[in-house]
Protein backbone atom coordinates (compact mmCIF):
# COMPACT_ATOMS: atom_id res chain seq x y z
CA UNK A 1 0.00 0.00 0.00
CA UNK A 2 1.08 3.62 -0.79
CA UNK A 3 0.12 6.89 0.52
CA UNK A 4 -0.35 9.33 -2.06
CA UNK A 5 -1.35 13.00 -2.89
CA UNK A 6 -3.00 14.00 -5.92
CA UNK A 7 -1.78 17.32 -7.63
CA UNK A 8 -2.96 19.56 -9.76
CA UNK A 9 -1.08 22.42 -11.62
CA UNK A 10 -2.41 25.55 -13.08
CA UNK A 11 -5.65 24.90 -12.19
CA UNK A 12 -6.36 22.51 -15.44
CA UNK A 13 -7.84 19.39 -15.75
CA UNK A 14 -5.33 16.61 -15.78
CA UNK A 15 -4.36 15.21 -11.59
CA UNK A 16 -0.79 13.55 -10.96
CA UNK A 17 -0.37 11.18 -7.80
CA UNK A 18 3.10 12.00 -6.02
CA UNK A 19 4.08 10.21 -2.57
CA UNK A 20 3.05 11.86 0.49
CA UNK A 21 6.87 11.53 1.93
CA UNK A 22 5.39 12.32 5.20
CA UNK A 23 3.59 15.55 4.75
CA UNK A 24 -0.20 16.06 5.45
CA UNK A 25 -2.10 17.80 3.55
CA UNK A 26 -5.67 19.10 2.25
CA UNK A 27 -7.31 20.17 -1.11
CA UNK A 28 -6.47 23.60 -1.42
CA UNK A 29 -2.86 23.94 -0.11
CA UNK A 30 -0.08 24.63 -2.28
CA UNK A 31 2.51 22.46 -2.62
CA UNK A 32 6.05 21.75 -3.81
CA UNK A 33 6.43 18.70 -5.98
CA UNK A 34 9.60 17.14 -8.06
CA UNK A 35 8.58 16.48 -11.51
CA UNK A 36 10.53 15.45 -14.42
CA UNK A 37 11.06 18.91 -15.44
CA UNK A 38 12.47 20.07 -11.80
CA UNK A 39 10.46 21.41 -8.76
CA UNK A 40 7.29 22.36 -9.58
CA UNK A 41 4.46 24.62 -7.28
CA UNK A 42 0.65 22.94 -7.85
CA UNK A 43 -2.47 22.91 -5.83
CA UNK A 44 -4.15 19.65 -3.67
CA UNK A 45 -7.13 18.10 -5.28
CA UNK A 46 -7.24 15.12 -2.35
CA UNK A 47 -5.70 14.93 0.38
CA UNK A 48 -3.61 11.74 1.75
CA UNK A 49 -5.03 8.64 0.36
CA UNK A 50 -3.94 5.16 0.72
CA UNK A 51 -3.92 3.00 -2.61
CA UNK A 52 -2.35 -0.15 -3.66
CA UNK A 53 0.90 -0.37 -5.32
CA UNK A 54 -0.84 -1.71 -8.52
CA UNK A 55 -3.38 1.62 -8.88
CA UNK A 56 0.36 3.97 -9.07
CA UNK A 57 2.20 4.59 -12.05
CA UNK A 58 5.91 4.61 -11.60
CA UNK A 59 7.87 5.92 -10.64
CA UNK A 60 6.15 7.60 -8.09
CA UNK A 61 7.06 11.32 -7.28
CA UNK A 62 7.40 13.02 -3.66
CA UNK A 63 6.06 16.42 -2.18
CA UNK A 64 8.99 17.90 -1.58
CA UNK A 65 7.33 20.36 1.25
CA UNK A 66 4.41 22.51 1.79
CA UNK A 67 4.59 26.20 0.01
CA UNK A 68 6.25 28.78 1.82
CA UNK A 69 5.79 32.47 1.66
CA UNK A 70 8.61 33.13 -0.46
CA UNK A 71 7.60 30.32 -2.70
CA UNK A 72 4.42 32.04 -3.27
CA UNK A 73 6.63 34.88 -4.29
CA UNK A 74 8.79 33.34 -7.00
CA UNK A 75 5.43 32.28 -8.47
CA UNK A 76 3.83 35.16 -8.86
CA UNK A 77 7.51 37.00 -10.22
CA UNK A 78 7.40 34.00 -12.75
CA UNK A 79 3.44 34.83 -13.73
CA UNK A 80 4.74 38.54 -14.57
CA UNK A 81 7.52 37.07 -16.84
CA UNK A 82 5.16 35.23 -18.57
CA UNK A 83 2.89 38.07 -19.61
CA UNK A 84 6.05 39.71 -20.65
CA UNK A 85 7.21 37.10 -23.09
CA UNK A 86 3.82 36.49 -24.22
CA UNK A 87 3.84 39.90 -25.97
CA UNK A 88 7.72 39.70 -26.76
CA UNK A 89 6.83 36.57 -28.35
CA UNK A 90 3.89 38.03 -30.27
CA UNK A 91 5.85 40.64 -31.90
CA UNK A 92 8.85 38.37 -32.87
CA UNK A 93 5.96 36.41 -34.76
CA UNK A 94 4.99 38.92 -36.66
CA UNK A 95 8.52 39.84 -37.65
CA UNK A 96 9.34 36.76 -39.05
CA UNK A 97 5.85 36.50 -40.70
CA UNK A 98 5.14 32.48 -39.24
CA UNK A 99 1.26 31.55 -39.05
CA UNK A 100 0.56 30.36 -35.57
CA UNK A 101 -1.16 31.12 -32.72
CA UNK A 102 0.30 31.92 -29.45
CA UNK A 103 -1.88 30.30 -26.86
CA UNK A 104 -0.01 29.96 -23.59
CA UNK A 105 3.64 30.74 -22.19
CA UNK A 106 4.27 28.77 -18.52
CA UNK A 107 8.18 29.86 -16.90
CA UNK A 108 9.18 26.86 -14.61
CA UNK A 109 9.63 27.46 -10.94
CA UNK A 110 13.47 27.58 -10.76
CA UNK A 111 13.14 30.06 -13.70
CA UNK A 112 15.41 28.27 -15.59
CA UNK A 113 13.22 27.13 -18.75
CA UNK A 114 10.45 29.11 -20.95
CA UNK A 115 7.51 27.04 -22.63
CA UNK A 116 5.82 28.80 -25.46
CA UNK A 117 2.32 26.80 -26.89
CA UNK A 118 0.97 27.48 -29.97
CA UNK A 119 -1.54 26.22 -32.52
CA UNK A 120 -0.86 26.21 -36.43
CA UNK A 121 -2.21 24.42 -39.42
CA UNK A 122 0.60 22.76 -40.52
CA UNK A 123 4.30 22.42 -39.42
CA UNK A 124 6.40 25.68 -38.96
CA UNK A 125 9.85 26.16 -39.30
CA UNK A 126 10.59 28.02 -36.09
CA UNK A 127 14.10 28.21 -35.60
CA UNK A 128 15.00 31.71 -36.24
CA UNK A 129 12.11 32.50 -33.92
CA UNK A 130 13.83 30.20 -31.23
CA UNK A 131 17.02 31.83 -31.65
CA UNK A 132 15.69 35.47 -31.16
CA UNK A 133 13.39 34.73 -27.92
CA UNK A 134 17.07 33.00 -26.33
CA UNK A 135 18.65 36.10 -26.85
CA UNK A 136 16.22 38.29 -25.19
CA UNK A 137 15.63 36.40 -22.31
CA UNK A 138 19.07 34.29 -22.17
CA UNK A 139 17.38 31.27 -20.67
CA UNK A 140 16.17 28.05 -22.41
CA UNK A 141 13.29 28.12 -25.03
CA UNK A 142 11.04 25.61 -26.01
CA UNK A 143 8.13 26.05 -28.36
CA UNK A 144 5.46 22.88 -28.77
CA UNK A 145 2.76 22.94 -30.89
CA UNK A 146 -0.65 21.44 -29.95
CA UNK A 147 -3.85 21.18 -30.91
CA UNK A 148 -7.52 22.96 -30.67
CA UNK A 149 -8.61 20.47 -27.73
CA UNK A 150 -5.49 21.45 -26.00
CA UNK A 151 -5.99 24.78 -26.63
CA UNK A 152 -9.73 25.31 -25.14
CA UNK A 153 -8.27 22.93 -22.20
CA UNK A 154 -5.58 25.54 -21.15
CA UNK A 155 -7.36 28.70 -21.93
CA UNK A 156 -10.62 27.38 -20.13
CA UNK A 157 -14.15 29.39 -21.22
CA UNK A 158 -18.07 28.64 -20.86
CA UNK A 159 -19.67 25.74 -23.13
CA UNK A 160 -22.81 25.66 -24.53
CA UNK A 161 -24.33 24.45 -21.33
CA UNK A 162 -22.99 27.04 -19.54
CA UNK A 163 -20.73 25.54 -17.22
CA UNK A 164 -16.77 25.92 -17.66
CA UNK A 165 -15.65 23.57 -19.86
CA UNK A 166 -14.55 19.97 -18.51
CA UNK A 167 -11.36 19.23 -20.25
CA UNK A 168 -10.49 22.19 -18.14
CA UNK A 169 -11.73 21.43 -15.32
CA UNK A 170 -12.04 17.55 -14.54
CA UNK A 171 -10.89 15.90 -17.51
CA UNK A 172 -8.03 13.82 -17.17
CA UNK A 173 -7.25 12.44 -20.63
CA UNK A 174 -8.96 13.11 -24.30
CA UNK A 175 -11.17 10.56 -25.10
CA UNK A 176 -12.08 9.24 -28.66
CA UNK A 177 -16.15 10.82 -29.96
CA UNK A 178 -17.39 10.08 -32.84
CA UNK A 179 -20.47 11.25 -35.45
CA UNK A 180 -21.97 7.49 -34.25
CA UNK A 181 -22.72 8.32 -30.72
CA UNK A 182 -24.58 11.58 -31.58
CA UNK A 183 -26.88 9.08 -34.11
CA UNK A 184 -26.69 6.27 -31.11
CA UNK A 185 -28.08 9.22 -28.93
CA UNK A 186 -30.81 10.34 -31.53
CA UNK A 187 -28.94 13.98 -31.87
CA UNK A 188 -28.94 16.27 -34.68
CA UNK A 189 -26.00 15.96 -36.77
CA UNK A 190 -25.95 19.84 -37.25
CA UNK A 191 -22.24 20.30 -36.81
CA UNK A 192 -23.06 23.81 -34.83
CA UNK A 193 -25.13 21.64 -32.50
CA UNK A 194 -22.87 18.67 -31.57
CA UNK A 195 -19.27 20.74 -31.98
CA UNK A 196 -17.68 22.78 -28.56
CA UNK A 197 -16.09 25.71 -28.76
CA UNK A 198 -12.93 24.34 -29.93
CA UNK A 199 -14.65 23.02 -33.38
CA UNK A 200 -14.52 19.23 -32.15
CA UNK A 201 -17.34 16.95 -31.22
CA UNK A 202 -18.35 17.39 -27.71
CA UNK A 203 -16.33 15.17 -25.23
CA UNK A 204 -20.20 15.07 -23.15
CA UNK A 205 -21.32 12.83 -25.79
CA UNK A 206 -19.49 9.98 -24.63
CA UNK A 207 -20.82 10.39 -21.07
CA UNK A 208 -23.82 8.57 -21.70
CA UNK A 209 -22.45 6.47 -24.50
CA UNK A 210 -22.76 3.26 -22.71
CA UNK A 211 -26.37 3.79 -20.88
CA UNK A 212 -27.76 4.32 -24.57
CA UNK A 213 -26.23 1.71 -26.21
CA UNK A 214 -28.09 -0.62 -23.08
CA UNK A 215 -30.97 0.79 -24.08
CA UNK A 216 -31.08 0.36 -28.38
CA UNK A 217 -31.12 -3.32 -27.60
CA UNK A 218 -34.25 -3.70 -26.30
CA UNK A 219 -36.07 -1.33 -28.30
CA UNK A 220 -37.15 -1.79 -31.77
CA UNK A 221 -35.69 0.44 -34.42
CA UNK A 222 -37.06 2.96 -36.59
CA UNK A 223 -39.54 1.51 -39.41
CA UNK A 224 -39.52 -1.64 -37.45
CA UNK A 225 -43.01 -3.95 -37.97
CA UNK A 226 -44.35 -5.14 -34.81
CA UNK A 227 -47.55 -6.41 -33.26
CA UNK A 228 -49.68 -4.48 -30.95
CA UNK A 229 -52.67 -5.07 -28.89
CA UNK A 230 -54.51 -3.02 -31.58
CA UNK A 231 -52.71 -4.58 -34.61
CA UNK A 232 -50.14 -4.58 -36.81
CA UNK A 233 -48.17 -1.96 -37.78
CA UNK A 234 -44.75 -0.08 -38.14
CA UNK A 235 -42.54 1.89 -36.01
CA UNK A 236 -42.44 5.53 -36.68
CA UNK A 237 -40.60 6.55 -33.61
CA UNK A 238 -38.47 5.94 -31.21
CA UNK A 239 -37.87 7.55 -27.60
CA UNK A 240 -34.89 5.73 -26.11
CA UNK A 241 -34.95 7.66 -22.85
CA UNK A 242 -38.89 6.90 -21.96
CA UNK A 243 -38.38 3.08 -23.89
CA UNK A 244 -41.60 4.18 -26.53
CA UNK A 245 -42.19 4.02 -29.45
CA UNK A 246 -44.83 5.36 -31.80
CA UNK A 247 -46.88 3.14 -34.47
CA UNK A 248 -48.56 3.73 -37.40
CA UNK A 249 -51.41 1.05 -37.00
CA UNK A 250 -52.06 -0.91 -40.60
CA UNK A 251 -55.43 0.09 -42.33
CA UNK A 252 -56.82 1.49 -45.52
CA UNK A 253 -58.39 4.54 -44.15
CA UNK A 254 -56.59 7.43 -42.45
CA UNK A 255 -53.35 6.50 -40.49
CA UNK A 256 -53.47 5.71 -37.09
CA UNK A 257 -50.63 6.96 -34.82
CA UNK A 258 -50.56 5.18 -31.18
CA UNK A 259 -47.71 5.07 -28.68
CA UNK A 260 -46.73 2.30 -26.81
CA UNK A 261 -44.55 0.97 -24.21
CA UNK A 262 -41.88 -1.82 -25.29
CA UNK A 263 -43.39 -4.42 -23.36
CA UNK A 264 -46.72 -3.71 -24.93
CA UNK A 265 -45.30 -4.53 -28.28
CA UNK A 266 -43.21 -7.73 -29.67
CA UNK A 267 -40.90 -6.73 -32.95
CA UNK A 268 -41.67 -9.40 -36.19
CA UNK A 269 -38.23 -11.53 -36.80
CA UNK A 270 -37.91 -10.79 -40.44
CA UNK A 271 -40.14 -7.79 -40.93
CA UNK A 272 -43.41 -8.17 -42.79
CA UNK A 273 -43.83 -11.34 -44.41
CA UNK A 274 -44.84 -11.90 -47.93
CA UNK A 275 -48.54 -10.98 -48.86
CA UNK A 276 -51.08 -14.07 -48.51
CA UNK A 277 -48.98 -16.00 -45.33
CA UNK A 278 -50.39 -15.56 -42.23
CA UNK A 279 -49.15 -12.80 -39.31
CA UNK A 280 -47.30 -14.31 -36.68
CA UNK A 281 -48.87 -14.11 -32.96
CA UNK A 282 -46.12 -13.48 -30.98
CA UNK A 283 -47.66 -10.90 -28.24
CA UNK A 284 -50.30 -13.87 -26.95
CA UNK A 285 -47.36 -16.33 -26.35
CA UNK A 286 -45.22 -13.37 -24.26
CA UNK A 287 -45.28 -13.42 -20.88
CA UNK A 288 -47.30 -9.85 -19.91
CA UNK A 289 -45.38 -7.44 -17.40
CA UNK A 290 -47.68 -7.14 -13.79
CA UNK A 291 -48.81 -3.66 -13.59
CA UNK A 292 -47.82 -2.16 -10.22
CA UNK A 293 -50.71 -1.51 -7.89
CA UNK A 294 -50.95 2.43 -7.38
CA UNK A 295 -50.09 2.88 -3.19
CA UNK A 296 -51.26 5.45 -0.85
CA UNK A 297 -49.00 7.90 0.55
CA UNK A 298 -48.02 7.22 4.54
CA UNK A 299 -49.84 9.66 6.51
CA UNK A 300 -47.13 11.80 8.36
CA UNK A 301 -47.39 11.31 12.01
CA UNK A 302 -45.66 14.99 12.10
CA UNK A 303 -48.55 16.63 10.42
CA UNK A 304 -50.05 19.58 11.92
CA UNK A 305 -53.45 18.82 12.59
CA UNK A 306 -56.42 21.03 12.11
CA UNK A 307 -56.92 23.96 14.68
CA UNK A 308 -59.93 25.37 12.54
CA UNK A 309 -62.86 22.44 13.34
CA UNK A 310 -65.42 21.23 10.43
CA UNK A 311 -68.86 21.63 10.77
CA UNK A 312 -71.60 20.25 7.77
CA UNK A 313 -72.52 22.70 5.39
CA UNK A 314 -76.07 24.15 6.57
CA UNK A 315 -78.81 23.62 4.27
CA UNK A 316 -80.34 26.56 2.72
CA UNK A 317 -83.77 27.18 3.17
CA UNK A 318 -86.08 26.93 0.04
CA UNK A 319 -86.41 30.68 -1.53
CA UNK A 320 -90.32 31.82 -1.08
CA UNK A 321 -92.65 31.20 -4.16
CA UNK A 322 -93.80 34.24 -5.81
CA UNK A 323 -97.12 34.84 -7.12
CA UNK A 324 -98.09 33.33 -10.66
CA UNK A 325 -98.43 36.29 -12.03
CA UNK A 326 -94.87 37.74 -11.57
CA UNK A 327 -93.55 34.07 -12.61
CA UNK A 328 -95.53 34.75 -15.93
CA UNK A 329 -93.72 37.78 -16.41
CA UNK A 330 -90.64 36.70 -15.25
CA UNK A 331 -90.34 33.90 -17.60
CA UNK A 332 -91.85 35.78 -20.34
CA UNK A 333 -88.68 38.31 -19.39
CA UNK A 334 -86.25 35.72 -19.08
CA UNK A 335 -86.68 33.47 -22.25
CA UNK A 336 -83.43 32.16 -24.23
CA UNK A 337 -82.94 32.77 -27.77
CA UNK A 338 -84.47 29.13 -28.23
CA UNK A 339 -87.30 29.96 -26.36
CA UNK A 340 -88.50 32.75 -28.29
CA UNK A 341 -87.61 31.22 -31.35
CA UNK A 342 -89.89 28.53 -30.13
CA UNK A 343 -92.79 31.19 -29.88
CA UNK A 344 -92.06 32.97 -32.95
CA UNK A 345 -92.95 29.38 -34.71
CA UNK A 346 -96.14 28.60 -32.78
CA UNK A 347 -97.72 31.49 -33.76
CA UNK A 348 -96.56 31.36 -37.44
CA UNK A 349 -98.13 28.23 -37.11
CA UNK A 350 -101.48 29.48 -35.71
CA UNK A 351 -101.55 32.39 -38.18
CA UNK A 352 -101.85 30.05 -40.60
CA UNK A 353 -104.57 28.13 -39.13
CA UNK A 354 -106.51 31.08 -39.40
CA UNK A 355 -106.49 31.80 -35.77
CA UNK A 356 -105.51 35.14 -34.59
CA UNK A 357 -103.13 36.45 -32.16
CA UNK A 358 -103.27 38.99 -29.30
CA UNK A 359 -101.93 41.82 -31.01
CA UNK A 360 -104.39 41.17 -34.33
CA UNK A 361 -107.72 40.82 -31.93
CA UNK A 362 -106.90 44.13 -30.34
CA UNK A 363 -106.00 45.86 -33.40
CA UNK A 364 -109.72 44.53 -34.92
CA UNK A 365 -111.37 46.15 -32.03
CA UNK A 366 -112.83 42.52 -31.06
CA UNK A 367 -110.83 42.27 -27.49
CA UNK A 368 -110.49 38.82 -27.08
CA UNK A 369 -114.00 37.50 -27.53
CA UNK A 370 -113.63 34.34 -29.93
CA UNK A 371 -113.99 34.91 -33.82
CA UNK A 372 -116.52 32.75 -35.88
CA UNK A 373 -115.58 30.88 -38.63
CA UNK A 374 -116.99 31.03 -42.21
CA UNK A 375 -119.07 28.28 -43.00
CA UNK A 376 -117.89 26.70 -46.78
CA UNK A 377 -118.71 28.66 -50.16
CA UNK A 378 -121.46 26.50 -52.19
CA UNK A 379 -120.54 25.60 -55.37
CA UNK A 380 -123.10 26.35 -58.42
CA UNK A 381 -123.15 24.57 -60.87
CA UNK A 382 -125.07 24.63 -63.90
CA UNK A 383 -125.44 26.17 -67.35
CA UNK A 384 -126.87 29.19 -65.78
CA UNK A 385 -124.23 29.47 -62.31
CA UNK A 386 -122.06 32.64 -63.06
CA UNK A 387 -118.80 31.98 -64.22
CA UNK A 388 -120.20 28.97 -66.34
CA UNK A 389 -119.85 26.79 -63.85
CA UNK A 390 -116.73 27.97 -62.24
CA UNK A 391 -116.64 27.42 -58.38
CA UNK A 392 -115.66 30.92 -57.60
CA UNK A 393 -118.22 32.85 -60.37
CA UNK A 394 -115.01 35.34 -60.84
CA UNK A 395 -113.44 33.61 -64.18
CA UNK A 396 -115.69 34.13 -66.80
CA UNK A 397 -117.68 37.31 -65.51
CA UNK A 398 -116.60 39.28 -68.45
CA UNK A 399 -118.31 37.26 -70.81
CA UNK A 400 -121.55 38.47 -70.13
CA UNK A 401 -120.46 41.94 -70.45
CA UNK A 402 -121.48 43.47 -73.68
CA UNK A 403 -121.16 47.17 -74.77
CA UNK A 404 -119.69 47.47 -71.12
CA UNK A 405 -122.67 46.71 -70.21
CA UNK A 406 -123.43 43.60 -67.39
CA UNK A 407 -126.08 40.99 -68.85
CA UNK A 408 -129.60 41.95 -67.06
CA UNK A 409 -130.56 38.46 -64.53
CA UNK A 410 -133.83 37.33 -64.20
CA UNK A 411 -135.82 37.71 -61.25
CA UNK A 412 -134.97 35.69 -58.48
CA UNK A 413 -131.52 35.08 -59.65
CA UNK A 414 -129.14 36.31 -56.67
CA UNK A 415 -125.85 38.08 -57.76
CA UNK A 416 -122.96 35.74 -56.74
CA UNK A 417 -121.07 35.55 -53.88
CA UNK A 418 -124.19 36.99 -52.05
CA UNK A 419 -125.78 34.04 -51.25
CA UNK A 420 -122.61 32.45 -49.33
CA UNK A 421 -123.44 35.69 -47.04
């Protein structure tokens, strides 16, 4: 067993184990560590831990001691220096006319090494560069190029989520992503969508990599036939997260969209067979999942209990009748648009029956005394009936007209139309 401390520098993602050699300490204190580059000042992520020998890469590192005062001072002379030779280093670029980008200059502890980072497209012949920056600052020079993950991890910055971003802050190592786990995951393939700031697939997509590939195997996949408890039909959708899917039931008449749950449904080996063979029953011969009985909540024996008591609702006493009268008015007042509509037709109806209304009796002068009806017109009929036998007498009056004259009747003839009177 070993007692280690893990370390990190800068404040970036990446944690080294080193041997405690001793020395107690907490996350948050500063330490001094020997690296392979010489002494080094970082910051404690976890304190003393105890691991086996087979969890530690060798060779295993001590803490030299815990960060003094003036240790605290060299570092923050050596963060001046580096701001320095960041903008000597800019200007030295553009003399020489190189494309790359300067992303990061670190000075070691024991000031003894410079470490400029940059990013470029291709390979650059930096030489003369090197040879300039020595002169200026008559230490050693080193310039590495890296890449645009390496980049966003040292400069650090807000993602897309909003949080800082986590090769920066907990990531240890890059891991592979590719296009396959945003289709696995049922993401757009919109590069703007699935890309971080630094122009590469997210490195969050392969958080949940394993947990959805779990899930794809026991869900049917898009355009999938399968057998419901409503039918046949194919698969239209697919929710991985909530294990649904959504069918589009067989039929000739409009399509018919239902969701279901994956144990309601059982996928067809083979797809849809050939027409005129039978459809397999494979949902009848499945064992059916036992729904879970709904429970009630515990009561919670800390529950305030009611200080206000409940008494029954009194009954209300029945509202007095009013006289028939006023209810006559009142609903006459209060009818609905049906209502009235109903009355309008009843007395259409009675106006043509020949009986008259309210308004019509008064406006005759008869009050409401009951009118008599006319007994049926007689029909004449004969050769000598007016009209020549017409039942009315008004068709062929004018015949008899000569000269403008009316034909003279003999006595005891009655004009028509007065004997019906």
């Amino acid at each position: 067993m070993e007692e280690i401390i893990r370390v990190k520098f800068r404040g970036r993602g990446k944690s080294y184990s080193f041997a405690a050699n001793g020395i107690t300490a907490r996350p948050g204190d500063k330490l001094v560590v020997e690296t392979s580059k010489g002494m080094e000042l970082g910051e404690c992520v976890e304190g003393n831990t105890t691991v086996e020998d087979s969890a530690v890469v060798a060779p295993l590192r001590p803490v030299l001691r815990a960060a003094t005062a003036d240790d605290l001072r060299v570092e923050e002379i050596n963060r001046g220096r580096e701001k320095e030779a960041f903008g000597i280093c800019q200007e030295k670029i553009k003399e020489h006319g190189l494309e790359m980008k300067l992303v990061d200059v670190e000075c070691s502890f024991e000031g003894n090494k410079i470490l400029f980072f940059f990013t470029a497209d291709g390979r650059v012949d930096f030489r003369e560069l090197v040879k300039d920056l020595a002169g200026v600052f008559r230490t050693r020079i080193e310039l590495r190029q890296i890449g645009v993950r390496d980049e966003a991890k040292m400069l650090g910055g807000l993602g897309i989520c909003g949080r800082p971003f986590c090769c920066h802050q907990f990531l240890d190592e890059f891991q592979p992503v590719s296009t396959k786990m945003a289709k696995t995951q049922s993401m757009s393939l919109n590069p703007v969508k699935i890309s971080g700031t630094c122009g590469r697939l997210m490195c969050c997509l392969r958080y949940e990599q394993e947990a959805y590939e779990d899930l794809v195997k026991h869900v049917p996949k898009n355009g999938a036939f399968v057998q419901t408890e409503d039918g046949y039909g194919n698969v239209t959708l697919v929710n991985l997260l909530r294990q649904s899917v959504k069918v589009k039931l067989d039929g000739t008449g409009d399509p018919v969209f239902h969701t279901y749950g994956v144990d309601e449904i059982a996928e067809i080996p083979g797809g849809r067979p050939p027409e005129g063979e039978p459809l397999p029953d494979i949902l009848s011969t499945r064992p059916r999942p036992k729904k879970k009985e709904e429970e009630l909540p515990p009561e919670d024996p800390w529950a305030m209990p009611a200080m206000v008591p409940e008494f029954p609702a009194a009954e209300e006493a029945p509202a007095p009748e009013a006289p028939a009268r006023s209810r006559r008015r009142h609903r006459s007042k209060s009818k609905s648009g049906g209502q009235a509509a109903a009355a309008h037709a009843e007395k259409g109806e009675k106006a043509e029956k020949g009986e008259k209304t309210e308004k019509s009796a008064r406006s005759g002068g008869e009050g409401n005394k009951p009118q008599r009806k006319n007994p049926p017109r007689p029909v004449l009929q004969g050769p000598n009936a007016p009209g020549g036998g017409h039942p009315t007498g008004k068709k062929n009056n004018n015949r008899h007209r000569r000269n403008g004259k009316p034909r003279p009747r003999p006595e005891g003839e009655s004009k028509p139309g007065k004997a019906d009177s």
